[in-house]
N, C-alpha and C. Protein backbone atom coordinates (compact mmCIF):
# COMPACT_ATOMS: atom_id res chain seq x y z
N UNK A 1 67.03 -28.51 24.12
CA UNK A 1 65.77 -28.92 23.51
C UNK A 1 64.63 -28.62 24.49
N UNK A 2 63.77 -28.01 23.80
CA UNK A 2 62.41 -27.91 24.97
C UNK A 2 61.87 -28.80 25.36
N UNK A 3 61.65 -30.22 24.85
CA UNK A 3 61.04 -31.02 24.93
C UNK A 3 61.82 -31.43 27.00
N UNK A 4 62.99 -31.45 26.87
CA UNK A 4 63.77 -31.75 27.98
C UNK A 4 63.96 -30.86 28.99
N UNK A 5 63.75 -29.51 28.91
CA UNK A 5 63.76 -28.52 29.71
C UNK A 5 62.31 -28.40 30.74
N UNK A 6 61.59 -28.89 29.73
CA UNK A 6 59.98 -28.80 30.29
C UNK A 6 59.90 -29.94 31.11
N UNK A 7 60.44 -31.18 30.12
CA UNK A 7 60.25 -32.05 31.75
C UNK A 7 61.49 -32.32 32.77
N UNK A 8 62.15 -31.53 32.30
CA UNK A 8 63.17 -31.29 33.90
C UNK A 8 62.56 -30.22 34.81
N UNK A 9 62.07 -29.48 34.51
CA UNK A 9 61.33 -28.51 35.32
C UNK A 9 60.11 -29.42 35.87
N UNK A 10 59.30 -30.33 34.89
CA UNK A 10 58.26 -30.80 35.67
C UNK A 10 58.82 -32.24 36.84
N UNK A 11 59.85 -32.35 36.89
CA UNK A 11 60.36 -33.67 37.45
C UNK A 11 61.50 -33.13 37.58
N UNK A 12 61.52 -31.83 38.79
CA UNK A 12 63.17 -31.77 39.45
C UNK A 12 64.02 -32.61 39.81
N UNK A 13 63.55 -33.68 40.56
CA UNK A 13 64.49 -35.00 41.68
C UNK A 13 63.73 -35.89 40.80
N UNK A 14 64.86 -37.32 40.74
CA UNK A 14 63.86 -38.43 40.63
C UNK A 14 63.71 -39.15 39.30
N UNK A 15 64.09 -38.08 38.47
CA UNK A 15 64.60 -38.42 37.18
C UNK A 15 64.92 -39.60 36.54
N UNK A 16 65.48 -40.38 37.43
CA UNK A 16 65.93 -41.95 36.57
C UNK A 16 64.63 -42.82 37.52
N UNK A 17 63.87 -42.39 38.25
CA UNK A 17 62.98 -43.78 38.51
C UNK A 17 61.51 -43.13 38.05
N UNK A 18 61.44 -41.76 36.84
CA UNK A 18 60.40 -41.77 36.33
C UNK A 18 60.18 -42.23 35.26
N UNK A 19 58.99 -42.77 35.19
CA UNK A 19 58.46 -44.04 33.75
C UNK A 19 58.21 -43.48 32.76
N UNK A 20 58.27 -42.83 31.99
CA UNK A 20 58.01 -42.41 30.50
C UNK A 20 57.97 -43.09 29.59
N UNK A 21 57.08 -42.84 28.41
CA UNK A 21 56.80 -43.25 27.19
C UNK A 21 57.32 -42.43 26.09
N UNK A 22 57.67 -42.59 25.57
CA UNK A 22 58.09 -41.94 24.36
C UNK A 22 56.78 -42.62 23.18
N UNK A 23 55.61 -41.12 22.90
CA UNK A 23 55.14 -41.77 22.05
C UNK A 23 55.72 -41.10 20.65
N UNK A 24 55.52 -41.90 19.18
CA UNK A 24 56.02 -41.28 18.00
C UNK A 24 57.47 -41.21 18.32
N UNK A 25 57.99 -42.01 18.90
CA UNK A 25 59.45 -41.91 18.86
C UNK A 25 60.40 -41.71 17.80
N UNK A 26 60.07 -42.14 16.95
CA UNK A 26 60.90 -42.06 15.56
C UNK A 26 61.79 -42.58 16.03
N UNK A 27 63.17 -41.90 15.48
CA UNK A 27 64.68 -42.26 16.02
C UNK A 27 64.64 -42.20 17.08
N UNK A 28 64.17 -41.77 17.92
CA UNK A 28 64.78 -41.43 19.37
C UNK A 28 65.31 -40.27 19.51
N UNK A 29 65.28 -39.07 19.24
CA UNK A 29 65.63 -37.90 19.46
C UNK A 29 65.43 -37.52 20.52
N UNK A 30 63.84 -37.71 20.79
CA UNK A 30 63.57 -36.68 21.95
C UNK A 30 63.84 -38.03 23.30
N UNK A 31 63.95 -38.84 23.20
CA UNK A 31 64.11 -40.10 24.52
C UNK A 31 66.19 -39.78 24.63
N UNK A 32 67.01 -39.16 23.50
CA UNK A 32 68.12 -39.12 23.88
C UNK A 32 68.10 -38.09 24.66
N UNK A 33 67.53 -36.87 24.13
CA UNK A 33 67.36 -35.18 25.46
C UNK A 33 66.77 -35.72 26.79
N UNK A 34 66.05 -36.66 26.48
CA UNK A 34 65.29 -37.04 27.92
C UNK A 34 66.38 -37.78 28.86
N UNK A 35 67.02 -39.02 28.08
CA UNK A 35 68.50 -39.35 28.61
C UNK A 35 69.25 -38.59 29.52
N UNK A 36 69.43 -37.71 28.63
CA UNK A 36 71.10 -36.71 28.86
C UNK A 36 70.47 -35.91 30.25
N UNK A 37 69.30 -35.54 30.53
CA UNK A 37 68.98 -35.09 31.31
C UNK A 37 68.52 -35.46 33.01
N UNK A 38 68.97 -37.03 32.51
CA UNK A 38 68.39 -37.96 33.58
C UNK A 38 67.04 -38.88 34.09
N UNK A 39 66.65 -38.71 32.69
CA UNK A 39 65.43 -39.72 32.27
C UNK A 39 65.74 -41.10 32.04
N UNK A 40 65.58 -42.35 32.85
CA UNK A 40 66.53 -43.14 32.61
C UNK A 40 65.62 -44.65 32.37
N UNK A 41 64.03 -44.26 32.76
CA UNK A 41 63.16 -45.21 32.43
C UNK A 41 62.28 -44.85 31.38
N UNK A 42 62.79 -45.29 30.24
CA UNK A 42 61.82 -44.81 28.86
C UNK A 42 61.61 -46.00 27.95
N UNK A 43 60.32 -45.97 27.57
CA UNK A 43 59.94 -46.70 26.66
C UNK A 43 59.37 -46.47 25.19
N UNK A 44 59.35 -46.44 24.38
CA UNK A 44 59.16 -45.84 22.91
C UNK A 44 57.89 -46.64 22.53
N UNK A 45 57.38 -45.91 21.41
CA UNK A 45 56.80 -46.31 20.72
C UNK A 45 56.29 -45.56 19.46
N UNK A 46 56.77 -46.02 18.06
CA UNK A 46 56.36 -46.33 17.06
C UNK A 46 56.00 -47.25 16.13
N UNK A 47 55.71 -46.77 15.19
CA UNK A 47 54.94 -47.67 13.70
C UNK A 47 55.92 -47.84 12.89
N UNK A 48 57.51 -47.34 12.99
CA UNK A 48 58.04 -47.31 12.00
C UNK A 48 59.26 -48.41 12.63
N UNK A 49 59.25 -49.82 12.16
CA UNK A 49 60.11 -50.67 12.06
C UNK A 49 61.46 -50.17 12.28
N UNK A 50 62.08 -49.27 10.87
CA UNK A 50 63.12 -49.16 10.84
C UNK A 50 63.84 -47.75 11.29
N UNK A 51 63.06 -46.78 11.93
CA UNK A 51 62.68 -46.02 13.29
C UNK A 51 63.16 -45.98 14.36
N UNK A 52 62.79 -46.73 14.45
CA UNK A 52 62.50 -48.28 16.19
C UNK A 52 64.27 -48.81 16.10
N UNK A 53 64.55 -49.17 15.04
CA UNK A 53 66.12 -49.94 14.91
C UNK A 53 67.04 -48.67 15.45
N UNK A 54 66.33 -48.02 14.97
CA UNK A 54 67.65 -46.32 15.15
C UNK A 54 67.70 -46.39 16.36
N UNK A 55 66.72 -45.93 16.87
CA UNK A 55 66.23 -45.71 18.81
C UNK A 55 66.51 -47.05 19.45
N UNK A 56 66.64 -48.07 18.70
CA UNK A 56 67.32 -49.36 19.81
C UNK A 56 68.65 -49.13 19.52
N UNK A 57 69.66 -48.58 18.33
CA UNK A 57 70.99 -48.13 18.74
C UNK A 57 71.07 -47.20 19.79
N UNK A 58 70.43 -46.76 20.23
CA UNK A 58 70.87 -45.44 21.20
C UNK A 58 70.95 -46.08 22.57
N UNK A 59 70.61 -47.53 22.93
CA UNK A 59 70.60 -48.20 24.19
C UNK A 59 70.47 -47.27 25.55
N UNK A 60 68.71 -46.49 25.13
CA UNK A 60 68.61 -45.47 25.72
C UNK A 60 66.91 -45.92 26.24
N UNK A 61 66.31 -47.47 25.88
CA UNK A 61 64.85 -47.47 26.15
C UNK A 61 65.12 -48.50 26.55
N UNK A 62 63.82 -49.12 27.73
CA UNK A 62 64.06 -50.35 28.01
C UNK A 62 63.24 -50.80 27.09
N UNK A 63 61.83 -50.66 26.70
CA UNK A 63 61.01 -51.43 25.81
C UNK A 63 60.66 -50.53 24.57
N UNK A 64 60.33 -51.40 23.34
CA UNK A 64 60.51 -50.39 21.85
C UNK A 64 59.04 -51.58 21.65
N UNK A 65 57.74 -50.77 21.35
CA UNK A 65 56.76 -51.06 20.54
C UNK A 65 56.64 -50.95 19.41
N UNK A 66 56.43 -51.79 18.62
CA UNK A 66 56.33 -51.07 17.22
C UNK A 66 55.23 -50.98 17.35
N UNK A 67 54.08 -49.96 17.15
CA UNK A 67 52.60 -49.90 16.73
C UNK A 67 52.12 -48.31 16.64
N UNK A 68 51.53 -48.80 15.33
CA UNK A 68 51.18 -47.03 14.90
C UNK A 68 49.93 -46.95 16.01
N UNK A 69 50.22 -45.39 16.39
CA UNK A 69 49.36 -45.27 17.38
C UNK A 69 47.76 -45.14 16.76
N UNK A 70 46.96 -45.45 17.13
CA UNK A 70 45.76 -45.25 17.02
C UNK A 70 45.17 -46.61 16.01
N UNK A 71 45.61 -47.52 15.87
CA UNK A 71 45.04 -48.26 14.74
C UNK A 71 44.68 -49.64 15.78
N UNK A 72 45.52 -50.26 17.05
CA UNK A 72 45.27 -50.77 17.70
C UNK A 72 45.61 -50.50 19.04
N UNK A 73 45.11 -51.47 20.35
CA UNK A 73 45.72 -50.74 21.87
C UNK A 73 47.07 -51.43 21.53
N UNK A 74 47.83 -50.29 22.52
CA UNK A 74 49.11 -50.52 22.76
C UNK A 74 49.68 -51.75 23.48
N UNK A 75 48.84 -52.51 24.13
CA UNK A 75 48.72 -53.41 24.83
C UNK A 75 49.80 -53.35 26.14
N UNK A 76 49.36 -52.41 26.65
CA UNK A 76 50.26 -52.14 27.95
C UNK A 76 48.82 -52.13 28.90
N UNK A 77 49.15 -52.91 29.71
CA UNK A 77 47.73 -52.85 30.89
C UNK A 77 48.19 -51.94 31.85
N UNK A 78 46.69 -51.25 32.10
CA UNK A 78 46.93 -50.13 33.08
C UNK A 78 47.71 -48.88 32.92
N UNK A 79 47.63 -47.93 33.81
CA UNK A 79 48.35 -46.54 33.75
C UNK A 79 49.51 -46.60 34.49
N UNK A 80 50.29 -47.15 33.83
CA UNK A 80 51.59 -47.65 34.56
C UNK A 80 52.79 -46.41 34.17
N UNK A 81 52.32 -45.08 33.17
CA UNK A 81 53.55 -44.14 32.94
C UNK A 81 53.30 -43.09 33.91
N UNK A 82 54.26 -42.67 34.72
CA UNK A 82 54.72 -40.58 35.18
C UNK A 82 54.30 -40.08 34.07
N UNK A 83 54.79 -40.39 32.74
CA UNK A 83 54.58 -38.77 31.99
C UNK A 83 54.21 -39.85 30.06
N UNK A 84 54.14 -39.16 29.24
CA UNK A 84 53.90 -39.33 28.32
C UNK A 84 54.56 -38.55 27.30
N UNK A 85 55.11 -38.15 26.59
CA UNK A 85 55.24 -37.47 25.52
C UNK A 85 55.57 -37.66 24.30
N UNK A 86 55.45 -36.71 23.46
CA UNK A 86 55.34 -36.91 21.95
C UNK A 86 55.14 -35.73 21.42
N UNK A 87 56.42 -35.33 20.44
CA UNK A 87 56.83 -34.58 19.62
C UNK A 87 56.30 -34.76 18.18
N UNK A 88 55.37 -33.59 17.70
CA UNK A 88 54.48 -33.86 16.54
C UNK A 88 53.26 -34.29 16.76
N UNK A 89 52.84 -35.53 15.76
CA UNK A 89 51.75 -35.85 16.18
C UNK A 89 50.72 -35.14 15.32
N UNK A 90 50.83 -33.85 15.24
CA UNK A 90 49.74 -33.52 14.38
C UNK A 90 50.14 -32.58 12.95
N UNK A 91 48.95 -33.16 12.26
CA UNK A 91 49.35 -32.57 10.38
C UNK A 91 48.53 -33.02 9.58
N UNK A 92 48.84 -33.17 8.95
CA UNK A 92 48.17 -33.79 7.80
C UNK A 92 48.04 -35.59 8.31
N UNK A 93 49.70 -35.99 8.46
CA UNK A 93 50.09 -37.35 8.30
C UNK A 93 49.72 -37.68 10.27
N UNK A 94 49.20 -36.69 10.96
CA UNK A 94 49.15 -36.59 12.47
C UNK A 94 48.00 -38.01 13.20
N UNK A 95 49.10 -38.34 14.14
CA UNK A 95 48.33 -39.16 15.18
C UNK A 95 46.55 -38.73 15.09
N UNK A 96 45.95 -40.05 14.44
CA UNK A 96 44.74 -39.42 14.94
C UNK A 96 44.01 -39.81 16.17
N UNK A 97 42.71 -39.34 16.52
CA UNK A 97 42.30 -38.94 17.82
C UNK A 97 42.49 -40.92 18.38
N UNK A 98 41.97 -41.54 17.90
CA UNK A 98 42.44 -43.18 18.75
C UNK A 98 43.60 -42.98 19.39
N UNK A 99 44.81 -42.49 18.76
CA UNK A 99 46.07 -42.80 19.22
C UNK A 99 46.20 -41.60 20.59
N UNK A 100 45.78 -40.95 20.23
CA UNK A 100 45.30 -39.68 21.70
C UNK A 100 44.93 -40.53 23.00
N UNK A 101 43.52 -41.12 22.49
CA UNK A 101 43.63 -41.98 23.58
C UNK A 101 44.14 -42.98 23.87
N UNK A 102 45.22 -43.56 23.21
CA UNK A 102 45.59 -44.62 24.03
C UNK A 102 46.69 -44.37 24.60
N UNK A 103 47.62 -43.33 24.30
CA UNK A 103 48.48 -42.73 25.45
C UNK A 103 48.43 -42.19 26.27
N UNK A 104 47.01 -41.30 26.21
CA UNK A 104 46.16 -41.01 27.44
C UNK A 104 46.35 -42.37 28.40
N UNK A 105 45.51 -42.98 28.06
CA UNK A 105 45.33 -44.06 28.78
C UNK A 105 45.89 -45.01 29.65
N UNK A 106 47.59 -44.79 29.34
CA UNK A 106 48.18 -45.27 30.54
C UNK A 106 49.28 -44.63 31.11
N UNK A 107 48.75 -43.49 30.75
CA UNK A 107 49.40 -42.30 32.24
C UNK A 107 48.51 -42.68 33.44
N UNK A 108 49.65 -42.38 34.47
CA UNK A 108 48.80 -42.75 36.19
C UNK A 108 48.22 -41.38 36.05
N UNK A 109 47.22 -41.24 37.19
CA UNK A 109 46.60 -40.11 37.65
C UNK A 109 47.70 -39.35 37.95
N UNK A 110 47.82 -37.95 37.94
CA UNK A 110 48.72 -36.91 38.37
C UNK A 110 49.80 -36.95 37.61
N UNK A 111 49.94 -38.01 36.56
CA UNK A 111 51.03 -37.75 35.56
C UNK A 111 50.49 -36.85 34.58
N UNK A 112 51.50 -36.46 33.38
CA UNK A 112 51.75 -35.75 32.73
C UNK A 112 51.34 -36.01 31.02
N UNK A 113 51.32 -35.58 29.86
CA UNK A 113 50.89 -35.66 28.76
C UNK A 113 51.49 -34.49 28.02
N UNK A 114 52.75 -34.28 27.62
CA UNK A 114 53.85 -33.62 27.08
C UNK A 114 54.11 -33.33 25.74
N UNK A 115 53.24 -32.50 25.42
CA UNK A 115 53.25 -32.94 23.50
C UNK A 115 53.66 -31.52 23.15
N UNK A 116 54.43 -31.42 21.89
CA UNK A 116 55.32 -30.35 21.61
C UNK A 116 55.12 -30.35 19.75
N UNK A 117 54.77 -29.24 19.06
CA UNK A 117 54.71 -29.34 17.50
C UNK A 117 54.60 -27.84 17.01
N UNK A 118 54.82 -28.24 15.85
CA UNK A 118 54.63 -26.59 14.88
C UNK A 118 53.21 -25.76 15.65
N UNK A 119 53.57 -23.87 15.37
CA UNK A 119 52.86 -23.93 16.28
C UNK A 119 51.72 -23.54 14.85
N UNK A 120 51.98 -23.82 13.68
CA UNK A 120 51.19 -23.68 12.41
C UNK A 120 50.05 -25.08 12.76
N UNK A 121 50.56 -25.89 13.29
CA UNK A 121 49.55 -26.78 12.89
C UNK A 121 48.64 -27.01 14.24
N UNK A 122 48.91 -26.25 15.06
CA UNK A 122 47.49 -25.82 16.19
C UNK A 122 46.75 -24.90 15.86
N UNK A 123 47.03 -23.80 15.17
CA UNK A 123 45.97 -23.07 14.56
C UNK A 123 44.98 -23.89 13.22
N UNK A 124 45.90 -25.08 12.51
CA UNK A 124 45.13 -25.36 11.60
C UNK A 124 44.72 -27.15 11.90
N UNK A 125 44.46 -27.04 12.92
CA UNK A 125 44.40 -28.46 14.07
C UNK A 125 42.68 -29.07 13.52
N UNK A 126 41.80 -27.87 13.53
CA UNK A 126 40.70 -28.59 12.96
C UNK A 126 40.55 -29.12 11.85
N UNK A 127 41.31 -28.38 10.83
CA UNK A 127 41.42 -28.94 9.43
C UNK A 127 42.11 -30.26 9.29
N UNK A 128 43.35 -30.34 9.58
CA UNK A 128 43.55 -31.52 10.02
C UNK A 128 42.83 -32.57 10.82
N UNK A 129 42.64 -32.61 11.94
CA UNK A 129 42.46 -33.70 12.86
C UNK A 129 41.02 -33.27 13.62
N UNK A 130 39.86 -32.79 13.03
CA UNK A 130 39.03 -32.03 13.48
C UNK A 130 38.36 -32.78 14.58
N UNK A 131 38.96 -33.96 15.45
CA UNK A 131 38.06 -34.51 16.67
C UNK A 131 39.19 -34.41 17.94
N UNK A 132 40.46 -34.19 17.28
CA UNK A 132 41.81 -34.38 18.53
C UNK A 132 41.20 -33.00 19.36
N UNK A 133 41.11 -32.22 19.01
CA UNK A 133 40.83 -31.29 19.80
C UNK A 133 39.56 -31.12 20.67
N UNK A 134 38.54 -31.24 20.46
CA UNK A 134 37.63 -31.34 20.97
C UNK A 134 37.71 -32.70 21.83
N UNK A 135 38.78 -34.01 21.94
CA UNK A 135 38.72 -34.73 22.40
C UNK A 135 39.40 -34.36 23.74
N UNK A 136 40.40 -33.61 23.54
CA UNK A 136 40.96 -32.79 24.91
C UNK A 136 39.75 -31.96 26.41
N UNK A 137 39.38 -31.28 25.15
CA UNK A 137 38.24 -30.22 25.18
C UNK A 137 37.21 -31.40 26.45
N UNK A 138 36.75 -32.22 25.30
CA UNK A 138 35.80 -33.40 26.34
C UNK A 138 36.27 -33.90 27.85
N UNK A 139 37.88 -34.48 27.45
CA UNK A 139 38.29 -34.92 28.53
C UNK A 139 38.23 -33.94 29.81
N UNK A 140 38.69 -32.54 29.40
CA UNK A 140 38.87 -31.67 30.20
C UNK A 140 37.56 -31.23 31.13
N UNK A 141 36.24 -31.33 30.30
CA UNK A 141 35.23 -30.44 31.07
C UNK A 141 34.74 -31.81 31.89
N UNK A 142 35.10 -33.38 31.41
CA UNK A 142 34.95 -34.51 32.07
C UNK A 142 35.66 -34.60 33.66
N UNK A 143 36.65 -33.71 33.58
CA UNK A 143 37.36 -33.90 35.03
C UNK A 143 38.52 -34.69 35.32
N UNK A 144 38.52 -35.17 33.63
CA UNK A 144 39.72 -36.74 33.60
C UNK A 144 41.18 -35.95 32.96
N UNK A 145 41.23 -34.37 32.74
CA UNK A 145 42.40 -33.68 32.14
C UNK A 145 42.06 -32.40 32.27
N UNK A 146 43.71 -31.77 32.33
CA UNK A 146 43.28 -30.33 32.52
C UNK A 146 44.88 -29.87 32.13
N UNK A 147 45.01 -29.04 30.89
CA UNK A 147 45.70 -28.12 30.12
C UNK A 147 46.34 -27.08 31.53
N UNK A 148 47.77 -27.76 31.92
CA UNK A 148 48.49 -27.04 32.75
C UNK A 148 49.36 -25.49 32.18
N UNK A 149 50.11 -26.16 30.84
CA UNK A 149 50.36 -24.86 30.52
C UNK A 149 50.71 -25.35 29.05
N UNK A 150 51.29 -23.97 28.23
CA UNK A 150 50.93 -24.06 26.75
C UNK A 150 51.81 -22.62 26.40
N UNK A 151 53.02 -22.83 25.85
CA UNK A 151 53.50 -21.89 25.41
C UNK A 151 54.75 -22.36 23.89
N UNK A 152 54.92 -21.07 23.57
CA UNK A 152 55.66 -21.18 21.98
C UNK A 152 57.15 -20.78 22.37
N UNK A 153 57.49 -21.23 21.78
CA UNK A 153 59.08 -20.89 21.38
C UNK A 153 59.10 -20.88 20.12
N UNK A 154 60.90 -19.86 19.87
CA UNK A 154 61.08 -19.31 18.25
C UNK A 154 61.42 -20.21 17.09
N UNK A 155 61.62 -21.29 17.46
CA UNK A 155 62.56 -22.63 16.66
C UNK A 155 62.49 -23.99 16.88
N UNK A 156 61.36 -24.52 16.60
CA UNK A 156 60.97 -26.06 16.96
C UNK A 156 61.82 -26.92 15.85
N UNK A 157 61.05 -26.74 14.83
CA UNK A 157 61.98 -27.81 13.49
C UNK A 157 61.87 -26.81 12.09
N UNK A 158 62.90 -27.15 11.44
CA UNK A 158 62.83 -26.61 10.20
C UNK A 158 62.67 -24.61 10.04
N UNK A 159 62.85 -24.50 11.11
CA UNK A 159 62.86 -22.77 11.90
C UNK A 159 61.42 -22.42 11.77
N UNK A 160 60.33 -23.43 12.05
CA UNK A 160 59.20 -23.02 12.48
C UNK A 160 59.21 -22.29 13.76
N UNK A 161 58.12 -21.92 14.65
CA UNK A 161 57.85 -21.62 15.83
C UNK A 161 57.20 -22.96 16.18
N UNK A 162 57.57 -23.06 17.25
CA UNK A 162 57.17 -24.53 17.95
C UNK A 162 55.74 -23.59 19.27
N UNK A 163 55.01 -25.05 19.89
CA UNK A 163 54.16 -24.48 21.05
C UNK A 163 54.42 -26.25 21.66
N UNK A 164 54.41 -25.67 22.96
CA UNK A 164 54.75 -27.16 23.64
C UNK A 164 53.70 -27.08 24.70
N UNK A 165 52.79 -28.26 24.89
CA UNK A 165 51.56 -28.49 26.39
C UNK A 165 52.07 -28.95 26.83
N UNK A 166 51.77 -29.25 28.32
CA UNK A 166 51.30 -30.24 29.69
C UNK A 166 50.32 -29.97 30.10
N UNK A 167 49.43 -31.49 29.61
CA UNK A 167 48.09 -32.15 30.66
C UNK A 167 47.70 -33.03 31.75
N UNK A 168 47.85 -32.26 32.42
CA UNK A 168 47.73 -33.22 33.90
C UNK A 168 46.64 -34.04 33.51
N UNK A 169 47.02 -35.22 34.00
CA UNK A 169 46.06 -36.62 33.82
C UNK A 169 45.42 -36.51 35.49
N UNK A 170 43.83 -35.89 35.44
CA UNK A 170 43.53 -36.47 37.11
C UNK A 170 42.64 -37.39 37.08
């Protein structure tokens, strides 16, 4: 899975004492690749109750939020994650820009922001979600983020082409 390759490459050593979030967790898919790989401090978070039940069978997170992102704070004080990520996120039904920032928001400085989706729905990102982007855009020329890298692969879901980021949080 790319989602796990990218952050084993970004986190060679060290693996089980880095803090991650799993945002949009759903089942837990991408927190089990993160697992298997030696990700061993993860915490989830979704909106979907019965979601959340799946990903607490996998006895693979220490803490499970339920809260759709962007509608309230997550209520985690401070930038207490290494890395962040979240698979999807954007579409029609996509995280909107609130929920951007509040996973922003508690990555430490020099951590990471790991988001991976169709690569159809970054070209059609304004139509959808026409402020997520420019909210990057802001952060970035602000000095508070900066777009490390950004590339596609042939087979994300459903035999789309996938594109996966990392944003350094400085």
């Amino acid at each position: 899975m790319e989602m796990a390759r990218t952050m084993a490459d970004l986190f060679p050593d060290g693996r089980d004492k880095v803090k991650v979030l799993d945002a949009a967790a759903g089942t837990g898919l991408i927190g089990m690749e993160l697992f298997k790989v030696g990700f061993k401090n993860l915490d989830a978070v979704d909106g979907a109750k019965g979601m959340l039940a799946v990903a607490e069978s996998k006895h693979i997170y220490q803490r499970l939020i339920c809260q759709y992102l962007g509608e309230n704070k997550l209520g985690i004080d401070g930038r207490i994650y290494d890395a962040v990520t979240m698979s999807g996120g954007v579409g029609r039904d996509g995280v909107p820009t609130a929920g951007f920032k509040d996973v922003l928001s508690v990555i430490k400085p020099g951590g990471v922001f790991v988001h991976i989706t169709r690569s159809e729905y970054c070209s059609k990102i304004d139509e959808y979600r026409d402020t997520t982007l420019p909210l990057f855009e802001k952060l970035a020329e602000e000095g508070k983020l900066r777009l490390e890298t950004e590339k596609t692969f042939p087979v994300f879901f459903d035999g789309k082409e996938g594109v996966i980021s990392v944003y350094r949080v400085l």
